[in-house]
N, C-alpha and C. Protein backbone atom coordinates (compact mmCIF):
# COMPACT_ATOMS: atom_id res chain seq x y z
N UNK A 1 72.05 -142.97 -27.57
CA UNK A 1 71.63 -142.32 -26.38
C UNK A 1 71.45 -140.83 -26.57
N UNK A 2 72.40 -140.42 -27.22
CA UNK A 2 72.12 -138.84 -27.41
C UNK A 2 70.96 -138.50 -28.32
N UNK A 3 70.10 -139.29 -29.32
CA UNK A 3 68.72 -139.35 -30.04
C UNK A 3 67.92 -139.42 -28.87
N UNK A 4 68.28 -140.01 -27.68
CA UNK A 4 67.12 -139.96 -26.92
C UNK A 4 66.75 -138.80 -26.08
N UNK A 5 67.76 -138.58 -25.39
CA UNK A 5 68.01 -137.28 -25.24
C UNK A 5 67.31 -136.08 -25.74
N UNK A 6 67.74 -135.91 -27.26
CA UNK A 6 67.41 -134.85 -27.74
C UNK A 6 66.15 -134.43 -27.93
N UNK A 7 65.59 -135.97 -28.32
CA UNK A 7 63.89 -136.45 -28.54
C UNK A 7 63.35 -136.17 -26.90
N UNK A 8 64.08 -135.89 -25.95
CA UNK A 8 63.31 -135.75 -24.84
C UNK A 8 63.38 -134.22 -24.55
N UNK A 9 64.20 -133.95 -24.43
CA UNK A 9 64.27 -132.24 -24.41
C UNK A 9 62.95 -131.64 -25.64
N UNK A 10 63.15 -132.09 -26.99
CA UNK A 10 62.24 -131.52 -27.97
C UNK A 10 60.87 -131.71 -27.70
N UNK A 11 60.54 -132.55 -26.88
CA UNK A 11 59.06 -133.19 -26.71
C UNK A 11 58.27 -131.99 -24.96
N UNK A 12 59.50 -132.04 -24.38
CA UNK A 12 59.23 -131.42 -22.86
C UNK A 12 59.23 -129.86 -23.56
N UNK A 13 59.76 -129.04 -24.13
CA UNK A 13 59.63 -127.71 -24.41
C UNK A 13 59.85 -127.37 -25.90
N UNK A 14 60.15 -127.95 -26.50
CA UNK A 14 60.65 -127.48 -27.94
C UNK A 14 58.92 -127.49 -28.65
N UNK A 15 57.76 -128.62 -28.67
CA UNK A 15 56.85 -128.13 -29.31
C UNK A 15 55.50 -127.68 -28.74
N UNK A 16 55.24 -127.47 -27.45
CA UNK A 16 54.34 -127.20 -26.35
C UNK A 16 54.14 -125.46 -27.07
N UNK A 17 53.20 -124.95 -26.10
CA UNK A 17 53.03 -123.42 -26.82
C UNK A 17 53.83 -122.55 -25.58
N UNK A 18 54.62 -121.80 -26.04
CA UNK A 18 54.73 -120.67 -24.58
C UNK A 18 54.02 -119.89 -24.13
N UNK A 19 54.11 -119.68 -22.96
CA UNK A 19 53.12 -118.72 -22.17
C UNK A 19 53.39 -116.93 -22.83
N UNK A 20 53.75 -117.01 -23.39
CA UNK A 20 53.87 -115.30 -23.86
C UNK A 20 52.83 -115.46 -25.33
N UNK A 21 53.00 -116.51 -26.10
CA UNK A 21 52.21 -116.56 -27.25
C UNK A 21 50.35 -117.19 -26.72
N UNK A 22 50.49 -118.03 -25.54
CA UNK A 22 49.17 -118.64 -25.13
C UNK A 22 48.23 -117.33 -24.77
N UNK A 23 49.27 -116.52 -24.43
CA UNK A 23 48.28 -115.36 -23.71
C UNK A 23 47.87 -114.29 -24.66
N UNK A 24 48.85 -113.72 -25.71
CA UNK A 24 48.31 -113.74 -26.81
C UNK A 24 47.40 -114.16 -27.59
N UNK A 25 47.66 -115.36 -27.62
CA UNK A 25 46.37 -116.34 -28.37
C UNK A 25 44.81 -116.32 -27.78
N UNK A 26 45.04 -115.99 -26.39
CA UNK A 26 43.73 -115.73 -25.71
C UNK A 26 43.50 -114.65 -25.96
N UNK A 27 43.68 -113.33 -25.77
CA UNK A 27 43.49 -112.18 -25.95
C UNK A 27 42.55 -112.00 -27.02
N UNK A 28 43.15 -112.35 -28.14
CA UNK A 28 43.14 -112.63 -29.64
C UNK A 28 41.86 -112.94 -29.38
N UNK A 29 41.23 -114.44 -28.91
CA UNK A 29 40.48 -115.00 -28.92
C UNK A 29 39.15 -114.40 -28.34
N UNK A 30 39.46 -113.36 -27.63
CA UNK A 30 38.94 -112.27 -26.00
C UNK A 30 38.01 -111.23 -27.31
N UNK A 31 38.94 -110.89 -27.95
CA UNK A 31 39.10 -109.73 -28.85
C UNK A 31 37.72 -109.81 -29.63
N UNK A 32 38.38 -111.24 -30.65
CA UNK A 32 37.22 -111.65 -31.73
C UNK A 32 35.76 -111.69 -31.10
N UNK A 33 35.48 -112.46 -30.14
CA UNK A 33 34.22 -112.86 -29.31
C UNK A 33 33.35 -111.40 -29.08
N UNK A 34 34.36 -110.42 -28.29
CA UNK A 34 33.69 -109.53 -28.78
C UNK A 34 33.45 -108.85 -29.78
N UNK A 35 33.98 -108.80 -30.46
CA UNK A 35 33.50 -107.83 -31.91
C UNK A 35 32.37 -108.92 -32.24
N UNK A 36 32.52 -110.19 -32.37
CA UNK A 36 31.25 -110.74 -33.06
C UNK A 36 29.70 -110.32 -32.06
N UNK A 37 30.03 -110.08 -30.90
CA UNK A 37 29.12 -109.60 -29.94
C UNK A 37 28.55 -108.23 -30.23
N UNK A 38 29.32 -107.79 -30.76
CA UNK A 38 29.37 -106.15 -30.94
C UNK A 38 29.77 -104.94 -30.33
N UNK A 39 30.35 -105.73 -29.64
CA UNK A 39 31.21 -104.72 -28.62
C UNK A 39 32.78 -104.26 -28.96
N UNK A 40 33.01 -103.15 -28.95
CA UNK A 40 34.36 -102.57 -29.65
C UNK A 40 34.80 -101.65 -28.13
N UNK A 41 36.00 -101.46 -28.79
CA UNK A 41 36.37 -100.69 -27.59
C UNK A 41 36.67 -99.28 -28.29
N UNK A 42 36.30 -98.26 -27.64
CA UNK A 42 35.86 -96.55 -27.82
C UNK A 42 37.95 -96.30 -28.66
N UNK A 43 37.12 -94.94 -29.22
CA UNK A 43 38.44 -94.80 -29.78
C UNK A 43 39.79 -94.18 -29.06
N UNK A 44 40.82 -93.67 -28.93
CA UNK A 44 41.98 -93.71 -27.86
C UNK A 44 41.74 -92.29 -27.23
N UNK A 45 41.26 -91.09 -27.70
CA UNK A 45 41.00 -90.32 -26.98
C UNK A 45 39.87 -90.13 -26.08
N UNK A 46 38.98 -90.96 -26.63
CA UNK A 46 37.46 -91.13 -24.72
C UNK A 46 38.19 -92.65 -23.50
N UNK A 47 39.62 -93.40 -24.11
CA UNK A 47 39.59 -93.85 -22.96
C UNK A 47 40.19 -93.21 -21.55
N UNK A 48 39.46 -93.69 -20.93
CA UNK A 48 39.82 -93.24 -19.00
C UNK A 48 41.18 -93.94 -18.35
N UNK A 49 41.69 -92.31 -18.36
CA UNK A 49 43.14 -93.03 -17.60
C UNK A 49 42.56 -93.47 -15.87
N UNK A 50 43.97 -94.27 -15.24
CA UNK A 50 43.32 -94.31 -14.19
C UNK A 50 43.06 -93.06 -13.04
N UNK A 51 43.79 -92.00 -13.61
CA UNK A 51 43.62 -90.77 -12.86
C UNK A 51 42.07 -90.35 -12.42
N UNK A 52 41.06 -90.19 -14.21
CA UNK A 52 40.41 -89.94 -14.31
C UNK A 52 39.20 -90.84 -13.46
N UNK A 53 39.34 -92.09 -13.31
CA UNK A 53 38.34 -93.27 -12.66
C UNK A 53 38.80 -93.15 -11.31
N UNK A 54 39.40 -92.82 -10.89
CA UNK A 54 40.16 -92.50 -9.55
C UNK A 54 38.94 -90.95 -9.15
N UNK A 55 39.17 -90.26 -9.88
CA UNK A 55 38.34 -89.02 -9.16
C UNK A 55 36.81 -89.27 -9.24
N UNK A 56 36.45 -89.47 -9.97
CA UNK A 56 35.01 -90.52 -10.32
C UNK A 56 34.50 -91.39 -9.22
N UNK A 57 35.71 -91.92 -8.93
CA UNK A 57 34.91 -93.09 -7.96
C UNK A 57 34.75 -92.09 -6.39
N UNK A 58 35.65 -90.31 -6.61
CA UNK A 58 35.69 -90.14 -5.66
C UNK A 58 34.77 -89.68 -4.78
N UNK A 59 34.09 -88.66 -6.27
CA UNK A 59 33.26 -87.34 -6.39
C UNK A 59 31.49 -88.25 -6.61
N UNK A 60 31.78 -89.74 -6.86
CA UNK A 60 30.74 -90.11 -6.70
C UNK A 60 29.68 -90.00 -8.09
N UNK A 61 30.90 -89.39 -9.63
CA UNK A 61 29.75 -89.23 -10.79
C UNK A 61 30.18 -90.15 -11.48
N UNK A 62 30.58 -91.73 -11.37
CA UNK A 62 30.55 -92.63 -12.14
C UNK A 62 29.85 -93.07 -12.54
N UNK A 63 30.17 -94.27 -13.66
CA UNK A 63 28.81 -95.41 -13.67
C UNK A 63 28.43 -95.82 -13.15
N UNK A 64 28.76 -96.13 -11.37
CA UNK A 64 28.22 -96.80 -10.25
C UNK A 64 29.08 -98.39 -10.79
N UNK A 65 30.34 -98.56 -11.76
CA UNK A 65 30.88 -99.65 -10.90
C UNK A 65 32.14 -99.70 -10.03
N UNK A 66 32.31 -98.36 -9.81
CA UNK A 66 33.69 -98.98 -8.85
C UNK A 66 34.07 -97.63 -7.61
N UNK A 67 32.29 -97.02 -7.32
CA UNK A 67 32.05 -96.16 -6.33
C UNK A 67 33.04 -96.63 -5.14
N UNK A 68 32.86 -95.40 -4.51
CA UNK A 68 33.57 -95.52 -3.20
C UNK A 68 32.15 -95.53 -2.65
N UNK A 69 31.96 -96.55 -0.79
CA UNK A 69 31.00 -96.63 -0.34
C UNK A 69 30.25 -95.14 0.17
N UNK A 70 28.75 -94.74 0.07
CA UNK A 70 28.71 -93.95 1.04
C UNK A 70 27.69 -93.83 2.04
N UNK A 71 27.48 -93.03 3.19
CA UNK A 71 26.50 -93.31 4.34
C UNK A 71 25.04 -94.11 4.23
N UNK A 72 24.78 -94.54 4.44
CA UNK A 72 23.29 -95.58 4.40
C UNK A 72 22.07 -93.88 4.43
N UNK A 73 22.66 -93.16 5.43
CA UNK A 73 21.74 -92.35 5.44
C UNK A 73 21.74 -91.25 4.37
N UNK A 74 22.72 -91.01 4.34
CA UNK A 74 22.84 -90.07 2.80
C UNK A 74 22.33 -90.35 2.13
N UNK A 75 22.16 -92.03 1.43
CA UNK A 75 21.54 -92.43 0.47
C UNK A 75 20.31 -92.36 0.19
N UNK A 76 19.79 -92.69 1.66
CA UNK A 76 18.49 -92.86 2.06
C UNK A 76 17.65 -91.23 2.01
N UNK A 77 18.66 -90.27 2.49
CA UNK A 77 17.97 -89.00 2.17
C UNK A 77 17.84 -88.28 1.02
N UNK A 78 18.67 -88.89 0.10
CA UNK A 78 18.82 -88.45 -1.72
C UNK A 78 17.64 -88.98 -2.22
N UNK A 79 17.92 -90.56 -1.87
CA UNK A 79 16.51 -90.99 -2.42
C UNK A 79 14.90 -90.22 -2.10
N UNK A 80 14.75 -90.25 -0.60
CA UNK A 80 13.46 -89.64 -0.63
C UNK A 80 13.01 -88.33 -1.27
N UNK A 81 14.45 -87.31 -1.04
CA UNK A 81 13.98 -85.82 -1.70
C UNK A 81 13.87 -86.51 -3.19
N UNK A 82 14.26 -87.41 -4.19
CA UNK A 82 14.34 -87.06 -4.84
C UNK A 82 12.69 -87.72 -6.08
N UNK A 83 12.47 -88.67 -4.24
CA UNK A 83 11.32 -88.98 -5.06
C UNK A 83 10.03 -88.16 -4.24
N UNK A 84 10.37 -87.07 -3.92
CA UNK A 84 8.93 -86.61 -3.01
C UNK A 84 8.59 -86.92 -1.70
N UNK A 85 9.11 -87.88 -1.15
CA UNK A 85 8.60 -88.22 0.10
C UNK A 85 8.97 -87.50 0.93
N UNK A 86 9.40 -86.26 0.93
CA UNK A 86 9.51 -85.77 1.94
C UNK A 86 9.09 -85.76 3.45
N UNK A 87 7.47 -85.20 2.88
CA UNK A 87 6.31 -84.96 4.35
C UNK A 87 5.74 -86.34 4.37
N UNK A 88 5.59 -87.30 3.63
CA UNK A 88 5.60 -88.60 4.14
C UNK A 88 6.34 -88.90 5.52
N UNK A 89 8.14 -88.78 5.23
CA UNK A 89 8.93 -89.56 5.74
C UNK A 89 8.59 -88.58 6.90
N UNK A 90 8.19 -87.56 6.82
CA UNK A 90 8.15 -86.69 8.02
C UNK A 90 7.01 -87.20 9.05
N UNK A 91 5.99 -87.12 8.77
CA UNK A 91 4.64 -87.78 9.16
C UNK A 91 4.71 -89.32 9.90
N UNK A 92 5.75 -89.75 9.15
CA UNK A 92 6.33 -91.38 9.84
C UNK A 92 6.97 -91.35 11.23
N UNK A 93 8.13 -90.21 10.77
CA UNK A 93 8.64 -89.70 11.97
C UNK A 93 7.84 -89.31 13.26
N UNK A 94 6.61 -88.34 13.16
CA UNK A 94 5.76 -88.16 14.01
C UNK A 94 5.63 -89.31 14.43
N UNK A 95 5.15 -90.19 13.98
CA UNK A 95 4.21 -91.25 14.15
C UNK A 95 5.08 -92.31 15.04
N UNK A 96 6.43 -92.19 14.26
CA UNK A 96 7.19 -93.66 14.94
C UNK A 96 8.26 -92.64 16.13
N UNK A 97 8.27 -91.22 16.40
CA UNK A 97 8.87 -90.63 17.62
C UNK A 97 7.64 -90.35 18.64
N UNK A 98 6.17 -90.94 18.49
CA UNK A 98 5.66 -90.16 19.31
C UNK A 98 5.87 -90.40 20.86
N UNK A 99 6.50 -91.56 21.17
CA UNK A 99 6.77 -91.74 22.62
C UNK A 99 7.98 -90.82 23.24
N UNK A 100 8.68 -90.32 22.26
CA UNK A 100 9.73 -89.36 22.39
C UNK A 100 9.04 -88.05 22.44
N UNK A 101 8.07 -87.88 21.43
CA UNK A 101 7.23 -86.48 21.15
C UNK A 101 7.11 -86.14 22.68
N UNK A 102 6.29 -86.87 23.17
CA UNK A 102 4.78 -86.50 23.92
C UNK A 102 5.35 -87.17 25.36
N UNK A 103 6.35 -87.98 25.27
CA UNK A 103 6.74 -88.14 26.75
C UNK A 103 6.42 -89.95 26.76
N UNK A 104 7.39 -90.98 27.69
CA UNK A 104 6.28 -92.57 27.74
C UNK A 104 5.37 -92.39 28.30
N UNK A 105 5.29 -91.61 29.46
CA UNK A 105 3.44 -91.73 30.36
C UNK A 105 2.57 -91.29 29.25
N UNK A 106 2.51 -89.94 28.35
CA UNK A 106 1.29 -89.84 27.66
C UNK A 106 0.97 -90.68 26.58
N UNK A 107 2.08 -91.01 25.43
CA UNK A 107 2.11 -92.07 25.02
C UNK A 107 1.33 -93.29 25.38
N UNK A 108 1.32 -94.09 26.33
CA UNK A 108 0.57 -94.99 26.59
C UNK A 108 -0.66 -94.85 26.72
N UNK A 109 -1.07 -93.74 27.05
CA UNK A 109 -2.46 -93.42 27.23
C UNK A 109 -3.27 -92.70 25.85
N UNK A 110 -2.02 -91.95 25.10
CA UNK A 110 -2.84 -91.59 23.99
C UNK A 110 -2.04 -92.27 22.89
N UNK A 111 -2.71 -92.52 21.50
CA UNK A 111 -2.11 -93.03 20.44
C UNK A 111 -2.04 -92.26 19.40
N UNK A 112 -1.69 -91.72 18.18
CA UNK A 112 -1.95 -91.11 17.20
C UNK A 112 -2.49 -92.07 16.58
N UNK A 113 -3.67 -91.59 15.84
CA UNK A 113 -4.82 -92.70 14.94
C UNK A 113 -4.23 -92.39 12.90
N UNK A 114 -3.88 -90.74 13.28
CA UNK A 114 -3.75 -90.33 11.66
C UNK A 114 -3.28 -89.14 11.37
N UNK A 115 -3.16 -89.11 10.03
CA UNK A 115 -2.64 -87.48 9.60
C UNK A 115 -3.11 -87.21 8.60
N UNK A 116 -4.15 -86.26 8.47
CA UNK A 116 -4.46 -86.05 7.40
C UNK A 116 -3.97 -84.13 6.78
N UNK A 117 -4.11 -83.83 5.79
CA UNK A 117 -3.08 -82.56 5.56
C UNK A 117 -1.89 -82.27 6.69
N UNK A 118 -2.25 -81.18 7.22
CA UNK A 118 -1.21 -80.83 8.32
C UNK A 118 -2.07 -80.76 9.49
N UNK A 119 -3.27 -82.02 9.82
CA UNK A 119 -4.11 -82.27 10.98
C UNK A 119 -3.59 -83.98 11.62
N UNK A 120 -2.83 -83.97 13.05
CA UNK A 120 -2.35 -84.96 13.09
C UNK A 120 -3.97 -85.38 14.26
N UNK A 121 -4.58 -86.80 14.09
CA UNK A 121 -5.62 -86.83 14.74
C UNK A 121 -4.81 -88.20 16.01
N UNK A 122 -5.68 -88.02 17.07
CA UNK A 122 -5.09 -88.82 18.26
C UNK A 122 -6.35 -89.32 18.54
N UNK A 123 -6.17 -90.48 19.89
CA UNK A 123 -7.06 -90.93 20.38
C UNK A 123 -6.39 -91.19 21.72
N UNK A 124 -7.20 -90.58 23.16
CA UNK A 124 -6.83 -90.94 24.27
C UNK A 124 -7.68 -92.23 24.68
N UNK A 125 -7.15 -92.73 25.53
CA UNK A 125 -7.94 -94.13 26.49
C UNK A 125 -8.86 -93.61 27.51
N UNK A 126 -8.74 -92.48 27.93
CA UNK A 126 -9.76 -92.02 28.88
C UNK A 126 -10.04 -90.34 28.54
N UNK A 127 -11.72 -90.28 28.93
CA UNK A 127 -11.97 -88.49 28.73
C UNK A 127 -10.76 -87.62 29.62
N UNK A 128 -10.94 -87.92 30.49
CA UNK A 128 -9.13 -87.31 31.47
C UNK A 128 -8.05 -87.13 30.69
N UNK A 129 -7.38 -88.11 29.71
CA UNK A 129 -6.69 -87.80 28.95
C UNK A 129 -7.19 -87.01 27.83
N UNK A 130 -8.25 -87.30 27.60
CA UNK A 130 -8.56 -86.76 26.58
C UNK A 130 -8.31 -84.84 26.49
N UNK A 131 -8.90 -84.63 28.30
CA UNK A 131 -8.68 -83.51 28.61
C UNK A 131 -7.72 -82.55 28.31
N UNK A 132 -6.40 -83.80 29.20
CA UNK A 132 -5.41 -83.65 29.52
C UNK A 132 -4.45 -82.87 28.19
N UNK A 133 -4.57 -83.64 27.26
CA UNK A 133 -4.06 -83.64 25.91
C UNK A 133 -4.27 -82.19 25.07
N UNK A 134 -5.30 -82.08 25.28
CA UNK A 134 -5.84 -81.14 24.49
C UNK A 134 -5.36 -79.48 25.85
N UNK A 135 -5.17 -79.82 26.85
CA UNK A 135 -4.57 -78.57 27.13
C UNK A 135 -3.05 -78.54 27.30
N UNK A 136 -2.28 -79.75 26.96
CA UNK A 136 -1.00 -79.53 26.33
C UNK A 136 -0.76 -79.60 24.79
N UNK A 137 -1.74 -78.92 24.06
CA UNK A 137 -1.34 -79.35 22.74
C UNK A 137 -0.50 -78.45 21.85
N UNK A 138 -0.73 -77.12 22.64
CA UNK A 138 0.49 -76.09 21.99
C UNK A 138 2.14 -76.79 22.45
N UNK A 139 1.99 -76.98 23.67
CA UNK A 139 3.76 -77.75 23.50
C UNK A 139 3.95 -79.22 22.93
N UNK A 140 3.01 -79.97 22.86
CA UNK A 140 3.14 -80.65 21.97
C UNK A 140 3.31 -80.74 20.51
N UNK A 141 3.03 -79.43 19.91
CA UNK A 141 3.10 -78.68 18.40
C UNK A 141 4.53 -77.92 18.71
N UNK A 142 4.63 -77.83 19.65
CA UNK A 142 6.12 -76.84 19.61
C UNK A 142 7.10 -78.29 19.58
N UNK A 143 6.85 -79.09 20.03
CA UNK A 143 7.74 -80.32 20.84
C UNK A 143 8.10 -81.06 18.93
N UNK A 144 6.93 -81.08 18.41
CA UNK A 144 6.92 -81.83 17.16
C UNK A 144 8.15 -80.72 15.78
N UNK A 145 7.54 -79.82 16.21
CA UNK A 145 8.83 -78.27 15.35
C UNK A 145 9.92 -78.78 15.75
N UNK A 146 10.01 -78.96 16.97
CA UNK A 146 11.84 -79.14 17.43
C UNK A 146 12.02 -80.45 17.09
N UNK A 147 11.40 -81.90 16.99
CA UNK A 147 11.57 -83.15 16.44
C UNK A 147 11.62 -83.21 15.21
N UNK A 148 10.96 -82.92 14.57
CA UNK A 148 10.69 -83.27 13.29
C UNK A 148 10.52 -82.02 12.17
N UNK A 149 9.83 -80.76 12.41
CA UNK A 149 10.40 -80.07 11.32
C UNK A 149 9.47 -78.83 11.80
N UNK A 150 9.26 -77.79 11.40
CA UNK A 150 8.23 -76.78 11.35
C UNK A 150 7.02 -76.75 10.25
N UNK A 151 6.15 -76.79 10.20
CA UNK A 151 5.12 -76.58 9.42
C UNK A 151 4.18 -77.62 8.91
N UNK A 152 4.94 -78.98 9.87
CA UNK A 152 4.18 -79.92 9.30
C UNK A 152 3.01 -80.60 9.55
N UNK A 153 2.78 -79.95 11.55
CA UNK A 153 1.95 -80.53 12.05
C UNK A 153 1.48 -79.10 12.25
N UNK A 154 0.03 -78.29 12.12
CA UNK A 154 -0.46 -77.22 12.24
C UNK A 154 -1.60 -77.57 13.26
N UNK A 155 -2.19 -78.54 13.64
CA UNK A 155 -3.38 -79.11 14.39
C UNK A 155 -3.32 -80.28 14.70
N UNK A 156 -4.06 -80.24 16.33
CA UNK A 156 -3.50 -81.72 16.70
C UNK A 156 -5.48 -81.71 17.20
N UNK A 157 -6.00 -82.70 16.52
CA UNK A 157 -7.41 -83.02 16.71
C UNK A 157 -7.29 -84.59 18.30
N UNK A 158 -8.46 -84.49 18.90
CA UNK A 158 -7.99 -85.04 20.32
C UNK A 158 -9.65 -85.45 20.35
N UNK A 159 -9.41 -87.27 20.16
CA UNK A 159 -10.98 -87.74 20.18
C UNK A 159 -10.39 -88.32 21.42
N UNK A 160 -11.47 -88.52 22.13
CA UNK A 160 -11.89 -89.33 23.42
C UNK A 160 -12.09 -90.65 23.53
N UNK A 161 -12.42 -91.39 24.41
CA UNK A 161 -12.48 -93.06 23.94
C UNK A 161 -13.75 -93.45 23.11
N UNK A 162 -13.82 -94.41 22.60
CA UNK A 162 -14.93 -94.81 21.51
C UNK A 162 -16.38 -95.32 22.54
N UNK A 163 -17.23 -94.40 22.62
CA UNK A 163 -18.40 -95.31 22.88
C UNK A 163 -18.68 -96.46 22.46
N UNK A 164 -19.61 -97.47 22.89
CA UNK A 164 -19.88 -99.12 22.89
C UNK A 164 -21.43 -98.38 21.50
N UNK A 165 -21.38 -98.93 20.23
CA UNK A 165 -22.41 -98.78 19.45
C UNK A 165 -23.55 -99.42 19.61
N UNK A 166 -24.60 -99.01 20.52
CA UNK A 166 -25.91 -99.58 19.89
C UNK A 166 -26.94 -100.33 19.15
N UNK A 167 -25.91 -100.28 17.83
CA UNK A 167 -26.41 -100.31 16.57
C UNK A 167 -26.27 -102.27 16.88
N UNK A 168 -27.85 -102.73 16.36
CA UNK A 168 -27.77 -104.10 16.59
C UNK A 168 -28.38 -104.43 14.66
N UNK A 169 -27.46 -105.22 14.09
CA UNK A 169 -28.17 -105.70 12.81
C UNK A 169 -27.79 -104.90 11.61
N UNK A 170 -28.02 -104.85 10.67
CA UNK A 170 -27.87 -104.12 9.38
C UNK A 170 -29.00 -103.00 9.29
N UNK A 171 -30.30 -103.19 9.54
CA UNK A 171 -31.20 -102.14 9.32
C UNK A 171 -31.09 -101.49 10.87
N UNK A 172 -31.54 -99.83 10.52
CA UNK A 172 -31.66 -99.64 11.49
C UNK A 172 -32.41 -98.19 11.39
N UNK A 173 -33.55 -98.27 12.56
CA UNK A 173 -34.79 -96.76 12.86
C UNK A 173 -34.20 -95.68 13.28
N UNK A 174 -34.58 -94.87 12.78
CA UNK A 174 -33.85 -93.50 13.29
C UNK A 174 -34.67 -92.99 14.38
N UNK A 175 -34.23 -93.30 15.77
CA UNK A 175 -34.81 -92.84 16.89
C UNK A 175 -34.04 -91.54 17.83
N UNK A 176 -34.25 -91.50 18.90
CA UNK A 176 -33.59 -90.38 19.74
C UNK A 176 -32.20 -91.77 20.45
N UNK A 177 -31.92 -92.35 20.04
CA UNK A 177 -30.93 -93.40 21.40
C UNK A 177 -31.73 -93.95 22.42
N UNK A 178 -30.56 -94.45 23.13
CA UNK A 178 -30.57 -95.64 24.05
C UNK A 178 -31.42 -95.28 25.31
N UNK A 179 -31.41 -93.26 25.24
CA UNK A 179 -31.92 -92.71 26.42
C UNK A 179 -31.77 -93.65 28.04
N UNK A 180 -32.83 -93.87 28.32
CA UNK A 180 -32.50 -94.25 30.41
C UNK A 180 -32.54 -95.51 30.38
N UNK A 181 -31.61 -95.99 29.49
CA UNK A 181 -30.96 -97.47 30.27
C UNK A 181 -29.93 -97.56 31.21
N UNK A 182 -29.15 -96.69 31.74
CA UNK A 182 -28.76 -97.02 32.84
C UNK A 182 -29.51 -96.86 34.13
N UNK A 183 -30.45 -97.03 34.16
CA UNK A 183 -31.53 -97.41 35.59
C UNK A 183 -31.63 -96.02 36.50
């Protein structure tokens, strides 16, 4: 009975591997894989204590893996200065504040069509507006400075509604117009 015993104890822990050498043995195993990969690890004076990855992740000049989060908009404004878009993103702004610009009543009646240099061009729905527009267009240039920036909008061009074209077919005579068709 005591052979059996002993044979049972030796079998449950005596030849199994221990966890202090298994983990070793992995490591080991961790180790080799990479070097055959080619990957080594830097020599003892470039490694990063955690002090150093700690201020990194703070100040934001890491590798980008273990940043601290930061504002959506910050990001968003690094990126554009840094790719130029400045007077783009500015011009957008016009474009997507103009119901804020210009007020909702004028808004509905006039649209911005475009921007070309620092000429933002509009289009009203009626000559009245059309009027209208064009003798508020200095506070509307002041209104756009205080929204969106100074210098970007220098001229605000103000077309009227689109006449109905004439023009019937692909060819066409060069005459004086439609002259007295309305009776």
């Amino acid at each position: 009975m005591s052979d059996e015993s002993t044979s049972g104890d030796s079998t449950s822990g005596g030849t199994g591997p221990e966890p202090v050498s298994a983990a070793a043995d992995a490591l080991a195993r961790a180790r080799a894989n990479a070097r055959a990969k080619g990957l080594r690890p830097g020599p003892a004076d470039r490694r990063r204590t955690a002090g150093d990855a700690l201020a990194e992740r703070r100040s934001g000049t890491g590798d980008g893996a273990g940043r601290d989060p930061r504002l959506v908009g910050a990001e968003v404004e690094r990126l554009v200065s840094s790719r130029g878009w400045d007077s783009e993103v500015q011009v957008g702004a016009v474009i997507g504040r103009w119901a804020t610009i210009v007020g909702p009543e004028v808004a509905q009646h006039v649209q911005p069509l475009g921007f070309d240099a620092s000429v933002l061009t509009v289009q009203a729905d009626s000559t009245a507006w059309a009027t209208q527009v064009r003798l508020l267009t200095h506070s509307i240039l002041t209104r756009i400075e205080v929204e969106v920036g100074e210098g970007l909008v220098t001229e605000i061009v103000v077309r009227g509604p689109a006449a109905p074209s004439w023009r019937k077919g692909r060819l066409r005579a060069e005459g004086r117009g439609p002259r007295d068709t309305y009776g």
